[in-house]
C-alpha atoms as a PDB file:
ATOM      1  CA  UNK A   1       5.451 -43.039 -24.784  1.00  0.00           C
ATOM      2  CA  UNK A   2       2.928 -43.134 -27.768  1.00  0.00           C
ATOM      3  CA  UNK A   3       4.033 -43.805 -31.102  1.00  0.00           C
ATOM      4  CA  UNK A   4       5.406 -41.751 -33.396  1.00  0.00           C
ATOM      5  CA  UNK A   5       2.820 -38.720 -35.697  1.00  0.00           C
ATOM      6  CA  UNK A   6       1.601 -40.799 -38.679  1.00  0.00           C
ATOM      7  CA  UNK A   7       1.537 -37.958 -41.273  1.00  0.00           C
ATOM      8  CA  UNK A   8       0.592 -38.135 -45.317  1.00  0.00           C
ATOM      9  CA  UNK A   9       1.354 -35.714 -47.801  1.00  0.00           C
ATOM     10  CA  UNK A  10       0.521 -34.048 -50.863  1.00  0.00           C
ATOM     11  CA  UNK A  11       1.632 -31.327 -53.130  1.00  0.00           C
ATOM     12  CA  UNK A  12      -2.002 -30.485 -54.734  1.00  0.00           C
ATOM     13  CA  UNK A  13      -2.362 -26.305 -57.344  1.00  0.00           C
ATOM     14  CA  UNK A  14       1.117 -25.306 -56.019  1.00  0.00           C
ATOM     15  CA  UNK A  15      -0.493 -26.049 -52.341  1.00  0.00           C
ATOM     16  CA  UNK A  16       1.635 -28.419 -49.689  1.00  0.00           C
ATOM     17  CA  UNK A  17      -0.854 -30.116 -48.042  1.00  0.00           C
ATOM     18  CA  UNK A  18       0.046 -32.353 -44.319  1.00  0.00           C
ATOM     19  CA  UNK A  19      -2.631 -34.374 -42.606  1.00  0.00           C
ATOM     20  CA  UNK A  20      -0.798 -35.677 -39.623  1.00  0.00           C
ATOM     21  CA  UNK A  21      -2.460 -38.579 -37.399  1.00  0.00           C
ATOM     22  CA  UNK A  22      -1.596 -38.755 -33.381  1.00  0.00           C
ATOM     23  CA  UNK A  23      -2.727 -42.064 -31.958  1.00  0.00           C
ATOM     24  CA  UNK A  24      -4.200 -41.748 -28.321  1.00  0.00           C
ATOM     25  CA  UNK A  25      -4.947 -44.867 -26.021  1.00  0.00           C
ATOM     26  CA  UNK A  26      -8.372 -43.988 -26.630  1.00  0.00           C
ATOM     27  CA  UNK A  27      -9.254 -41.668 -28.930  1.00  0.00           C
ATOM     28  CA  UNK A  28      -6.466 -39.957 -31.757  1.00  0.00           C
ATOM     29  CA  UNK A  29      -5.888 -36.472 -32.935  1.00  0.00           C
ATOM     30  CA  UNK A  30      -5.945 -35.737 -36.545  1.00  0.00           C
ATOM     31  CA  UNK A  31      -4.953 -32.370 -38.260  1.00  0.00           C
ATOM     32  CA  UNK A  32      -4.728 -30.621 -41.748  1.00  0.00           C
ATOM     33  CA  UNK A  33      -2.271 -27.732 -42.448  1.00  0.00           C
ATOM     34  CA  UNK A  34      -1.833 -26.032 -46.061  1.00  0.00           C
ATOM     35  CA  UNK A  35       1.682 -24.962 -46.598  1.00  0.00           C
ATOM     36  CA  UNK A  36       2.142 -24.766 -42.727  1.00  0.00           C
ATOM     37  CA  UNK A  37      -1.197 -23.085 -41.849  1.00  0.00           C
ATOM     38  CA  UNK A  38      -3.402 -25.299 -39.548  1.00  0.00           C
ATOM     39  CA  UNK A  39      -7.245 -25.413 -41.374  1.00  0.00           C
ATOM     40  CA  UNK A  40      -9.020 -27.897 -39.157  1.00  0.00           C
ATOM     41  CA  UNK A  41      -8.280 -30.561 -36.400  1.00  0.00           C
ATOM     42  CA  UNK A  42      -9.858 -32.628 -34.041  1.00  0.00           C
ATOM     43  CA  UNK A  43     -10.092 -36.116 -31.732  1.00  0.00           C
ATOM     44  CA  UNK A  44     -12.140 -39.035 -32.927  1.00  0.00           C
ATOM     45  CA  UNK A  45     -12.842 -42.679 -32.485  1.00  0.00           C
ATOM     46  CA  UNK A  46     -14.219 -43.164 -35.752  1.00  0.00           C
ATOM     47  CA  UNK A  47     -13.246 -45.228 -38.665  1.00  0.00           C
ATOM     48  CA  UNK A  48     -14.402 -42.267 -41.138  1.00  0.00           C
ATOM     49  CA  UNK A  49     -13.229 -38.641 -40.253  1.00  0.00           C
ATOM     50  CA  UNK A  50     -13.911 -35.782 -42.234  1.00  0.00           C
ATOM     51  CA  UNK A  51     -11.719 -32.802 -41.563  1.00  0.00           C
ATOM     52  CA  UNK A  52     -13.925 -29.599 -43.513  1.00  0.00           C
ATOM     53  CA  UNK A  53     -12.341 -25.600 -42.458  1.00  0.00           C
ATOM     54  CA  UNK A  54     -14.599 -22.582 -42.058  1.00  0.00           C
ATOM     55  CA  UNK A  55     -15.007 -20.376 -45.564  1.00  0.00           C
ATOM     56  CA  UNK A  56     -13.067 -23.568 -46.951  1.00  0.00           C
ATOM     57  CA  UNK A  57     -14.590 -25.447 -50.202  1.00  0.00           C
ATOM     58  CA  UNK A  58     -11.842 -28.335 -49.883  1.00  0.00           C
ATOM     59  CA  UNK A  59     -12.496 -31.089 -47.090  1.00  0.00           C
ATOM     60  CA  UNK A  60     -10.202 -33.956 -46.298  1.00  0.00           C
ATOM     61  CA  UNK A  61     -11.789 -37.501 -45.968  1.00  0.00           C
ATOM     62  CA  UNK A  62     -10.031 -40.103 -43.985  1.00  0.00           C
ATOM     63  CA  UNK A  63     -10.235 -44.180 -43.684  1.00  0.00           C
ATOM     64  CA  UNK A  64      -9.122 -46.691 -40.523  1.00  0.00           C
ATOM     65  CA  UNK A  65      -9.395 -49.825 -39.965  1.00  0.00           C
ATOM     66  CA  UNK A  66     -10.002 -51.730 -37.162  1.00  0.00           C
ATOM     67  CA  UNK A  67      -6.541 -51.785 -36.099  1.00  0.00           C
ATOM     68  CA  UNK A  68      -2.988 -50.365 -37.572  1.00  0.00           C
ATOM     69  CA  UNK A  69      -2.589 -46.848 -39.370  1.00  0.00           C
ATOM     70  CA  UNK A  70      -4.893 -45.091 -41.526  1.00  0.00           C
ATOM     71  CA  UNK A  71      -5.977 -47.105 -44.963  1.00  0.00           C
ATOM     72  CA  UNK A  72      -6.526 -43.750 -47.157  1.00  0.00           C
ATOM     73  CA  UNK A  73      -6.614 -39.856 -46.666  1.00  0.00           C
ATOM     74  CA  UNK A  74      -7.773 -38.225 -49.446  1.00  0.00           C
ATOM     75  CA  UNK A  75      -8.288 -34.403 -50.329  1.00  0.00           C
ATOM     76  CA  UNK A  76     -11.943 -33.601 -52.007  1.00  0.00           C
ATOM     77  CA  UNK A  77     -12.682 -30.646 -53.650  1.00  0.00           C
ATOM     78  CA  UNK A  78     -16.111 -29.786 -51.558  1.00  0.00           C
ATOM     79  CA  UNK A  79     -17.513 -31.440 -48.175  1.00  0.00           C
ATOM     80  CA  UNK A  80     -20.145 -33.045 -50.021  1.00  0.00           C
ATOM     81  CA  UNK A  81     -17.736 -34.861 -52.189  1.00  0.00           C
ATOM     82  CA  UNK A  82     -15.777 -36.017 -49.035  1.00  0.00           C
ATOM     83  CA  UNK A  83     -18.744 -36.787 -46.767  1.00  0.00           C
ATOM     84  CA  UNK A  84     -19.830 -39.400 -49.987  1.00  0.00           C
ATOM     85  CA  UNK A  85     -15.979 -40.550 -50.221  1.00  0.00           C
ATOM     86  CA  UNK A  86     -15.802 -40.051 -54.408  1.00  0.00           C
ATOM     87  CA  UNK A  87     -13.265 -39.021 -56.546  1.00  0.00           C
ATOM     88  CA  UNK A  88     -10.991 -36.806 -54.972  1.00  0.00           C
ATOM     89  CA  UNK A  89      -7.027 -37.157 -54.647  1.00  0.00           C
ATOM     90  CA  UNK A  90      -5.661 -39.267 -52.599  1.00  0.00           C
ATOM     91  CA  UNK A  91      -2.542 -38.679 -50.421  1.00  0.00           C
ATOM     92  CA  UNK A  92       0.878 -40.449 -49.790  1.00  0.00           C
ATOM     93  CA  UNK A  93       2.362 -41.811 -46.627  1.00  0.00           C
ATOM     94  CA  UNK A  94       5.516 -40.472 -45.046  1.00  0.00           C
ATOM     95  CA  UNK A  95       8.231 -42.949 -46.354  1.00  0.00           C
ATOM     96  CA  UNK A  96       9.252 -45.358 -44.029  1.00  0.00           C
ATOM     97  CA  UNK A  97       5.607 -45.329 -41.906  1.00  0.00           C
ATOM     98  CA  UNK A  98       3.757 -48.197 -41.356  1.00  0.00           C
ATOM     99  CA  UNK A  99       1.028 -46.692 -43.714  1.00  0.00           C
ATOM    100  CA  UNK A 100       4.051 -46.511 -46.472  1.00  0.00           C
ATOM    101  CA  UNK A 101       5.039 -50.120 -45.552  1.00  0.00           C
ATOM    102  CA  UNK A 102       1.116 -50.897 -45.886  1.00  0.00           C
ATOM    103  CA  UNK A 103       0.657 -49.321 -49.232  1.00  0.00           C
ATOM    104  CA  UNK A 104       4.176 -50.635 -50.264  1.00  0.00           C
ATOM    105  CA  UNK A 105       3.274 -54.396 -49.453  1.00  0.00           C
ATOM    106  CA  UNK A 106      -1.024 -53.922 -51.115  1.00  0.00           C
ATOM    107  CA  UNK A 107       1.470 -52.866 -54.446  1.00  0.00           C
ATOM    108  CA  UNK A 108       3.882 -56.075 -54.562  1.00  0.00           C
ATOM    109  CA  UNK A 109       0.933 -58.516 -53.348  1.00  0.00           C
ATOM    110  CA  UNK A 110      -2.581 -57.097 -54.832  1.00  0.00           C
ATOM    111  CA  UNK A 111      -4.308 -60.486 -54.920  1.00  0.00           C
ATOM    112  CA  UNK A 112      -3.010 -61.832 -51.596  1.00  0.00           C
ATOM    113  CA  UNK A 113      -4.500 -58.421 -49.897  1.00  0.00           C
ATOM    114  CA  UNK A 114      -7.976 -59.105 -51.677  1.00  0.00           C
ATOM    115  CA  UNK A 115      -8.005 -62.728 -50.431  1.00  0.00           C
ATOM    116  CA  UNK A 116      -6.660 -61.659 -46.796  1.00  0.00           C
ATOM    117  CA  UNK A 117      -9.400 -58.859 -46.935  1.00  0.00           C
ATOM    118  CA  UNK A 118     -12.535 -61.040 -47.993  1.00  0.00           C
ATOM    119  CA  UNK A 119     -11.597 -63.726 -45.905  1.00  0.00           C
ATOM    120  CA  UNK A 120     -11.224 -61.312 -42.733  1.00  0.00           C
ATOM    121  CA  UNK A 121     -14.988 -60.484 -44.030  1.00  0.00           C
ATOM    122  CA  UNK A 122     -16.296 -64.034 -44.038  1.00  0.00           C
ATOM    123  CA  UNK A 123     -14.662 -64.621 -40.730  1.00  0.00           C
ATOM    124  CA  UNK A 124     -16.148 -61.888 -39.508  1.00  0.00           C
ATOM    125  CA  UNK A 125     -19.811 -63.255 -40.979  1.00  0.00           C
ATOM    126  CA  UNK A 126     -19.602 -66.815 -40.209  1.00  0.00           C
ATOM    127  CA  UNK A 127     -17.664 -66.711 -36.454  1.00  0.00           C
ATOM    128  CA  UNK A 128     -20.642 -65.154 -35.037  1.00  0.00           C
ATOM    129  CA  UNK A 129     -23.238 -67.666 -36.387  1.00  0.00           C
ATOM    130  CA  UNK A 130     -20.663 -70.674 -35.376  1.00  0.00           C
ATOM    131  CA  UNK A 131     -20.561 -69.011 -31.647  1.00  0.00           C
ATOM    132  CA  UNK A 132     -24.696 -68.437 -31.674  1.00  0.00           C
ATOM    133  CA  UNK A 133     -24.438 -72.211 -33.357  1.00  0.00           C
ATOM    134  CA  UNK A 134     -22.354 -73.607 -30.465  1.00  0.00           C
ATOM    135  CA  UNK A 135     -24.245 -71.727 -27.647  1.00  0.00           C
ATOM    136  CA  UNK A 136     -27.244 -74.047 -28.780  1.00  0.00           C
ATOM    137  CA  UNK A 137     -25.197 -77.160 -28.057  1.00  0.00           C
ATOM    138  CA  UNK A 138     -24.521 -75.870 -24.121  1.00  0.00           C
ATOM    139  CA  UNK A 139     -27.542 -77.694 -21.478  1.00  0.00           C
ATOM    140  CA  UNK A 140     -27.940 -74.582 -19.954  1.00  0.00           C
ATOM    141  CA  UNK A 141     -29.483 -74.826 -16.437  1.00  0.00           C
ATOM    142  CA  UNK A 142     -33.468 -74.098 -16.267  1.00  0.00           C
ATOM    143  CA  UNK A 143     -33.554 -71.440 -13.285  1.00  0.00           C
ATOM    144  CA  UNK A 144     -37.296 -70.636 -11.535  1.00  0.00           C
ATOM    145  CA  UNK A 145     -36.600 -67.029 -11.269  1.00  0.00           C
ATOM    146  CA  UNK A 146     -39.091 -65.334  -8.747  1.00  0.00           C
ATOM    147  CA  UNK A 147     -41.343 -63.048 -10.571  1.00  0.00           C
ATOM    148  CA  UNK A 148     -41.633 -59.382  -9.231  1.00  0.00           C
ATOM    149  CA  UNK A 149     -45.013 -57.815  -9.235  1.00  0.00           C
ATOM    150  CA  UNK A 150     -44.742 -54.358 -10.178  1.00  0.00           C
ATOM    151  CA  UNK A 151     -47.550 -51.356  -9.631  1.00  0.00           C
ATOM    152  CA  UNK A 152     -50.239 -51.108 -11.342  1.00  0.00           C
ATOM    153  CA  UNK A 153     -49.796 -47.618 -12.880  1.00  0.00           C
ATOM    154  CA  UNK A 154     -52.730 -45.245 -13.133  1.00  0.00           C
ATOM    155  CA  UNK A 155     -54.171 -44.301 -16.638  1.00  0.00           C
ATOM    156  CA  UNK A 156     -54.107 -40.842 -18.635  1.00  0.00           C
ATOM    157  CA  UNK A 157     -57.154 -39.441 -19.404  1.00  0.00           C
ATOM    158  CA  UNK A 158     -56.099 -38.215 -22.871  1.00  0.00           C
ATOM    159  CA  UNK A 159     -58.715 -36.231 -24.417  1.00  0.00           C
ATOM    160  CA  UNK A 160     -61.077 -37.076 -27.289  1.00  0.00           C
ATOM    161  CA  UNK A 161     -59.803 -35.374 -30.284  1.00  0.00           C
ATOM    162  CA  UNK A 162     -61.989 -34.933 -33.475  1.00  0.00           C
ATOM    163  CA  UNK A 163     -61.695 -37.446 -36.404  1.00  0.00           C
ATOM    164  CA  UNK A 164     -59.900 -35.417 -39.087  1.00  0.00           C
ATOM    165  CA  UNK A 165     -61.963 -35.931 -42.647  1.00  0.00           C
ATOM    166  CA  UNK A 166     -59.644 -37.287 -45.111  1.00  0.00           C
ATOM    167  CA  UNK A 167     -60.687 -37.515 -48.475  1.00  0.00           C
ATOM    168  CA  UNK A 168     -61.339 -40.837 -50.382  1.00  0.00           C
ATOM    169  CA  UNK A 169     -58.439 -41.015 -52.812  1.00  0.00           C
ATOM    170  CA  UNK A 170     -59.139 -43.348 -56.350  1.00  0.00           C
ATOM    171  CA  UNK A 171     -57.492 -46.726 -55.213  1.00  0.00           C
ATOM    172  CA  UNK A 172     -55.201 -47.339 -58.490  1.00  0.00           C
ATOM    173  CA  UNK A 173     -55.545 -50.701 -60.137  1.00  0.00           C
ATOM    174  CA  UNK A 174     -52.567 -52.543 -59.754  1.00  0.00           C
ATOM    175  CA  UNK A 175     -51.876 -55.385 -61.327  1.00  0.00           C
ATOM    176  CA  UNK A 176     -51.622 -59.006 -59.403  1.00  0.00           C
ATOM    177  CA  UNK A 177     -48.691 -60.855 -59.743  1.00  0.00           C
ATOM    178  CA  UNK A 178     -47.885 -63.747 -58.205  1.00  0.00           C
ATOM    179  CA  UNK A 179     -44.120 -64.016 -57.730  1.00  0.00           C
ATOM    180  CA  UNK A 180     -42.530 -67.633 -57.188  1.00  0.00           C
ATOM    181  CA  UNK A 181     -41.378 -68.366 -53.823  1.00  0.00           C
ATOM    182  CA  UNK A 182     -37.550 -68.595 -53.251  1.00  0.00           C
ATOM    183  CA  UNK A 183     -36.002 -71.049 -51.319  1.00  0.00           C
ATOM    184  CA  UNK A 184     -35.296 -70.796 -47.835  1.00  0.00           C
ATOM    185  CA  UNK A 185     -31.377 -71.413 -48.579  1.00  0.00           C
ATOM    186  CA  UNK A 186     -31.274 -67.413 -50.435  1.00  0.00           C
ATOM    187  CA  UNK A 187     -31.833 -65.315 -47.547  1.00  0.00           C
ATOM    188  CA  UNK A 188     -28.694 -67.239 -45.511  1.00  0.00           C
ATOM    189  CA  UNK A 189     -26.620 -66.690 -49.043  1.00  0.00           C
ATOM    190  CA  UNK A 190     -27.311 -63.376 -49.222  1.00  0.00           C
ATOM    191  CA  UNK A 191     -26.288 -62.419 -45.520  1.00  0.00           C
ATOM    192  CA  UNK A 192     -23.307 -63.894 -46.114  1.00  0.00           C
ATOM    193  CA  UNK A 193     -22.659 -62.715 -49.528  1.00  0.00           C
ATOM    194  CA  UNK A 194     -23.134 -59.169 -49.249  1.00  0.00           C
ATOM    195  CA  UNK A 195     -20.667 -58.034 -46.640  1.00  0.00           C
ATOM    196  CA  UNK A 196     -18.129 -60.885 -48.131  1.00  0.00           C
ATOM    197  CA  UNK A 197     -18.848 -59.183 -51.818  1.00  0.00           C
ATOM    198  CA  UNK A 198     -18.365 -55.302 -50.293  1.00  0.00           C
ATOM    199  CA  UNK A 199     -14.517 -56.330 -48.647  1.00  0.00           C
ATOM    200  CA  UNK A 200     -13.612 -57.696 -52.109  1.00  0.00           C
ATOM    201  CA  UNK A 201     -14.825 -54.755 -53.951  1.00  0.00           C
ATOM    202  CA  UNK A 202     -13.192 -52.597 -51.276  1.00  0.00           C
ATOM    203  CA  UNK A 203     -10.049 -53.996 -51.527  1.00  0.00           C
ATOM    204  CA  UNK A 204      -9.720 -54.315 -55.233  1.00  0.00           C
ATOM    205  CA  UNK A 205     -10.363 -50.631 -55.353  1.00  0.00           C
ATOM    206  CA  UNK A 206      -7.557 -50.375 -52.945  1.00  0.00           C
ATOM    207  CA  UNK A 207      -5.443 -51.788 -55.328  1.00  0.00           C
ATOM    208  CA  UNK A 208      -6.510 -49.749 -58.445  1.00  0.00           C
ATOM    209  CA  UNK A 209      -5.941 -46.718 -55.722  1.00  0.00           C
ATOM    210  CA  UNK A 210      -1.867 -47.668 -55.476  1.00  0.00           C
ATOM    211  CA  UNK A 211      -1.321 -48.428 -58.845  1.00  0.00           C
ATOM    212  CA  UNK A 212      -2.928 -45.610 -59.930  1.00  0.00           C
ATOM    213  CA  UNK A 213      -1.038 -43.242 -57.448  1.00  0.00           C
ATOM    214  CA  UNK A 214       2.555 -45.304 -58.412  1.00  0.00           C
ATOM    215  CA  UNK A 215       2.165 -44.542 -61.865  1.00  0.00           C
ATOM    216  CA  UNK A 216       1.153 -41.184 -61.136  1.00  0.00           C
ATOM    217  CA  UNK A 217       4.009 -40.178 -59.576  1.00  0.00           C
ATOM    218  CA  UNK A 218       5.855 -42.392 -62.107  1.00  0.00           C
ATOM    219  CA  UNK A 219       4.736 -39.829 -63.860  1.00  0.00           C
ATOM    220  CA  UNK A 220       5.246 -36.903 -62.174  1.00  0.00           C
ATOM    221  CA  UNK A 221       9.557 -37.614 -62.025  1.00  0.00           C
ATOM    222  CA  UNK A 222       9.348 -38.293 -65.664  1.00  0.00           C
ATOM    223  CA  UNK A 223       8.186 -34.839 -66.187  1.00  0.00           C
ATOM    224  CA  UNK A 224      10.392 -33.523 -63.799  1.00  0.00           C
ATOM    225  CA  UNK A 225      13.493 -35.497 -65.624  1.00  0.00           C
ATOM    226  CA  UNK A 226      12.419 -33.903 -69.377  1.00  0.00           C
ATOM    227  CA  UNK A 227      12.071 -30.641 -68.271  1.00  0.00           C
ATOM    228  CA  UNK A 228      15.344 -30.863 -65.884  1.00  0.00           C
ATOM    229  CA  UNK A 229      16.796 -31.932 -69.731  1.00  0.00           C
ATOM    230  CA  UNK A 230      15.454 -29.381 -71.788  1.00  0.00           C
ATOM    231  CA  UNK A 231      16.451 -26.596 -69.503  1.00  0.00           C
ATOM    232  CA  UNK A 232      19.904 -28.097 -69.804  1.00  0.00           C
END
């Protein structure tokens, strides 16, 4: 048996909207209704999925990881908007899901997940250049592998096609500057430094994402609480 619908929800202009994930051995099935009303579905292996209904200006933009449930689904008000990933709001994980537990645990530890997650990036960077490092070490074996003489393979005779007259464009003066040379040692800093910089930005905006949805909703029962009063 496969595991259990991963859904998220969102109550966005009066509208109940349900994006509900079914993980495959291989592929998974993903799914947007509106207030019960299917708009689009399909099955994906990507990490990015973009779920955009015919004659609809909303799209819904979702994020996975390598492993584990989905890291954000988030409602956009136009396919462009979603296909780029900004603004947008985002939606919340059926309670008790492992994407709830997720969000739950990135809320009560922010700093530990933006360690964990720029660590897993310079892991990712540096055990490939230790493996490539360690091959080097290994006496491989010289093999005298036969050569194979292939045909010789006959020749087109393409035609001769006339010169086309380009004009002679002004050549524009620019100026010469002779730029320093920078040490060998900043190209291997900045491989290393860019993807390790993008998971920490990634992850701190993560953050800002649940705190900004917790005190949203904070928000939202506060207002329902006064108005519950008044009407009392």
């Amino acid at each position: 048996m496969g595991d259990a619908p991963e859904r998220w929800h969102l109550v966005h202009d009066k509208h109940d909207h349900v994006v509900e994930i079914v993980q495959g051995r291989l592929v998974r099935q993903v799914s947007w209704t509106r207030d019960g009303v299917e708009l689009a579905s399909r099955k994906t292996t990507d990490e990015t999925v973009v779920l955009k209904a015919d004659g609809e200006e909303q799209a819904v933009r979702l994020k996975f990881g390598v492993l584990g449930p989905a890291r954000r689904v988030t409602l956009h008000s136009s396919d462009t908007e979603a296909q780029t990933g900004l603004a947008g709001t985002d939606l919340e994980p059926e309670a008790g899901s492992r994407a709830a537990e997720r969000a739950e645990w990135i809320g009560r530890h922010p700093h530990l997940h933006t360690a964990r997650q720029t660590a897993i990036a310079a892991a990712g960077v540096g055990v490939p250049v230790l493996v490539v490092w360690l091959l080097t070490l290994v006496p491989w074996p010289d093999l005298d592998l036969p050569s194979i003489p292939l045909p010789d393979m006959p020749s087109i005779p393409w035609p001769d096609l006339p010169a086309i007259p380009w004009p002679d464009l002004p050549s524009i003066p620019w100026p010469d500057v002779d730029l320093p040379d920078l040490p060998g040692w900043v190209d291997t800093v900045r491989k290393f430094a860019i993807p390790i910089l993008i998971a920490f930005f990634i992850a701190r905006g993560e953050v800002k994402r649940r705190r900004r949805a917790e005190a949203e909703r904070a928000a939202g029962k506060a207002g329902k609480v006064e108005k519950v009063e008044d009407e009392t």
